[in-house]
Structure formats: C-alpha cells, structure tokens
Protein backbone atom coordinates (compact mmCIF):
# COMPACT_ATOMS: atom_id res chain seq x y z
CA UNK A 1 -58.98 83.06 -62.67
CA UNK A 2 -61.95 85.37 -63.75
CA UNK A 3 -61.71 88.34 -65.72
CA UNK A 4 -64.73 90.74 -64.53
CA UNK A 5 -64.60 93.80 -65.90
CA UNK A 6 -62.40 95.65 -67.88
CA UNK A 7 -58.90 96.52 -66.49
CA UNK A 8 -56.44 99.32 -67.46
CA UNK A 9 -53.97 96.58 -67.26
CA UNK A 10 -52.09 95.53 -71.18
CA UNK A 11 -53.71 92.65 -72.05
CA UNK A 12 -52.06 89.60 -74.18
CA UNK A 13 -52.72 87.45 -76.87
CA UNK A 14 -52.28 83.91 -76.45
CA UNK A 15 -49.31 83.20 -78.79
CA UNK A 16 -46.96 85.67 -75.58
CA UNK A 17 -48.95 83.60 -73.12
CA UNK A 18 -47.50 80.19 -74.35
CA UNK A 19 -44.28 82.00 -75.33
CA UNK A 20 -43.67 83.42 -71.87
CA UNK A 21 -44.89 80.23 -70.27
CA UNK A 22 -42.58 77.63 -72.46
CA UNK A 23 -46.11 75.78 -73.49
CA UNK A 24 -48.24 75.46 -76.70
CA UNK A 25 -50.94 77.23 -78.22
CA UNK A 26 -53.01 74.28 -77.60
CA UNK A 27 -52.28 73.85 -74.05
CA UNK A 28 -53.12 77.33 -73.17
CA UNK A 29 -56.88 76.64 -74.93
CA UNK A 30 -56.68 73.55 -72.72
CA UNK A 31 -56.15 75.12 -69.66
CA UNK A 32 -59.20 77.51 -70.65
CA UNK A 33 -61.84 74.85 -71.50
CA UNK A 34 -60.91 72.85 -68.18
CA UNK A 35 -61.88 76.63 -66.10
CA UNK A 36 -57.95 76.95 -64.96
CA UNK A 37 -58.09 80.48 -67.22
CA UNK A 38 -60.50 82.71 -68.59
CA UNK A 39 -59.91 85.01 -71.30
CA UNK A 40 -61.00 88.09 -72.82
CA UNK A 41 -62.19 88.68 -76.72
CA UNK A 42 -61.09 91.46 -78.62
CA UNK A 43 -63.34 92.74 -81.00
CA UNK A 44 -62.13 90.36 -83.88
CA UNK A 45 -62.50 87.57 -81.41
CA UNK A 46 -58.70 86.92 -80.33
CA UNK A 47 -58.07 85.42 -77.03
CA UNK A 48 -56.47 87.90 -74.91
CA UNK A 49 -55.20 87.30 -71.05
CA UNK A 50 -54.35 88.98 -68.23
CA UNK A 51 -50.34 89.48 -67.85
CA UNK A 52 -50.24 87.13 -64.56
CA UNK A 53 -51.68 84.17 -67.00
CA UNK A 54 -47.75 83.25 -68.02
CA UNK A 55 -47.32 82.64 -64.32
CA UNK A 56 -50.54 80.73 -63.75
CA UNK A 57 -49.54 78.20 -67.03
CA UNK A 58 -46.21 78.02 -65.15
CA UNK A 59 -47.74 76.98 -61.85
CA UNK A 60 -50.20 74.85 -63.83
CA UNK A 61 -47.19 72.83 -65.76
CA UNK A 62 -45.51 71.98 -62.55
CA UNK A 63 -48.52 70.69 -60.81
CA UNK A 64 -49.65 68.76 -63.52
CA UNK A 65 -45.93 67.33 -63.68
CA UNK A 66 -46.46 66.36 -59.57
CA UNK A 67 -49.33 64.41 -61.00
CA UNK A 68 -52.56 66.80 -59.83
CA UNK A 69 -55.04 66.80 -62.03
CA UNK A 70 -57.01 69.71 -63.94
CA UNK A 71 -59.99 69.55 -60.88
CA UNK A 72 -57.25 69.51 -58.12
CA UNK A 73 -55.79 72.54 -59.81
CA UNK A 74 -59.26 74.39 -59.90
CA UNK A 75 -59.75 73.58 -56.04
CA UNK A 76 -56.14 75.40 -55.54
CA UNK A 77 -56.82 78.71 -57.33
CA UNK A 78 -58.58 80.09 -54.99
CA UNK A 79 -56.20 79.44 -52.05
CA UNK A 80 -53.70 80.56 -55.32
CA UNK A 81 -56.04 83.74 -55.90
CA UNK A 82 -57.03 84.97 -52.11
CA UNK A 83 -53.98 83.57 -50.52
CA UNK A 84 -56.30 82.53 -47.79
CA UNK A 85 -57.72 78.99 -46.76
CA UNK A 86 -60.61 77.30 -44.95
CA UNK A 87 -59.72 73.91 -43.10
CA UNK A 88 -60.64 71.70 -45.59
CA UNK A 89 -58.32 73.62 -48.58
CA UNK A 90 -55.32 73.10 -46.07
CA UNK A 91 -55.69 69.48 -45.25
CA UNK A 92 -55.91 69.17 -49.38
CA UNK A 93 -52.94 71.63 -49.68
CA UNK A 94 -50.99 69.24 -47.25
CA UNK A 95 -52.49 65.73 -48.80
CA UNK A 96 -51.20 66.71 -51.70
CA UNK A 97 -47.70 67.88 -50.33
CA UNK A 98 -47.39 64.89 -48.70
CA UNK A 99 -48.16 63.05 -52.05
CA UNK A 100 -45.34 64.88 -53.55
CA UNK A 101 -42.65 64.85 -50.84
CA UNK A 102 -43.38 60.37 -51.17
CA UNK A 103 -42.84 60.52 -54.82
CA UNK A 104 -39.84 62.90 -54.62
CA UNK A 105 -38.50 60.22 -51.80
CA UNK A 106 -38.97 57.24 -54.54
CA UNK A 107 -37.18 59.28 -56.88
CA UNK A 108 -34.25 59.99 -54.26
CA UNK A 109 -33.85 56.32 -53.12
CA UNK A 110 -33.94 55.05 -57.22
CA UNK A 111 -31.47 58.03 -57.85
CA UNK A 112 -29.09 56.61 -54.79
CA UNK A 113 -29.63 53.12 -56.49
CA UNK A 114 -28.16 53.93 -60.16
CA UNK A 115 -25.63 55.87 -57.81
CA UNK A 116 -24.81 52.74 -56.05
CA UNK A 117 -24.17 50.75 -59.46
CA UNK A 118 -22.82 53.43 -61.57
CA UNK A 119 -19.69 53.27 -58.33
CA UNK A 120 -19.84 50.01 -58.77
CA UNK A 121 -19.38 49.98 -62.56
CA UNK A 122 -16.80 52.47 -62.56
CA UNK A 123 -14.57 50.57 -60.86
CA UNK A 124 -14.55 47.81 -63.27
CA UNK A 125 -14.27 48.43 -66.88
C-alpha cells in the first residue's frame, strides 16, 4: 500500500495501528520494511498510516498464520488494492487456497482423531 500524496483523510500513529490491529509496535515496523505498508512522517518524524492500515495488519496476521510468506503477501496487495486480477494472480490466489483448504483438512481429520479417543476415554475412567 502506497501513500502518494497527501490525503484529507485523519492519519494515525503507529501505537492505534498495532492497538486496533491486536499486534506490536514492532510488527507494524516489520510489515513496513518487508513493503506490506508504507507510512507517512510527520514533521517530528513519527510514523503515521492511513486508517485502512489496522485492516491490512489484520489481513496480514491471518495470512501469515495460513503460512504465506511476507513476498506472497506483496504479490496479493494488488489483487487486495484493485480488486482486479490477471491470470497468473488467480491461479496464485487459488494455489494458495488450495494450500489452505489441505492444511485445514489435516487439522479436521487430527481434530476427529483426539475426538475419537477423548469418546473413548470418557467411557472409562
């Protein structure tokens, strides 16, 4: 995300990004020096960010918890950004969904699993 010009939209430091986003101080530099945000300066040289930056450290938490990395998460801003696609974005888009859905699936089957003995368990003190 890119911050061009100057906006007439409230600005925010980074202490209400990482507040509004449930994440560090640290992780919302992070996310800056791997290109996933950009900020502003104000004239004493705090960070300041747009208002949709608490939802981008949001969206960048959970796909870093799916197990994308900080590059795969710069090749989806712009699909993020534009809401629009070329061929190769969506066949990433779905490789990646598909990644996902298999490792929810492993979860599922190990979840059924500690199901399966916890029943068992139960019924014999």
């Amino acid at each position: 995300m890119t911050v061009t010009e100057p906006s007439s939209e409230r600005l925010v430091r980074i202490g209400e990004v990482a507040r509004g986003a449930g994440v560090s101080v640290r992780a919302v530099r992070y996310y800056e020096q791997q290109g996933l945000l950009t900020a502003e300066r104000s004239p004493s040289g705090q960070r300041l960010y747009r208002q949709d930056a608490v939802t981008l450290v949001r969206f960048f938490q959970q796909m870093f918890a799916a197990g994308l990395t900080s590059r795969r998460i710069t090749e989806l801003l712009p699909c993020w950004d534009s809401g629009h696609t070329d061929a190769e974005q969506r066949a990433m888009l779905r490789a990646e969904r598909d990644r996902i859905q298999a490792k929810i699936d492993d979860l599922q089957a190990a979840l059924d699993r500690l199901d399966e003995v916890i029943a068992i368990t139960d019924t014999h003190p």
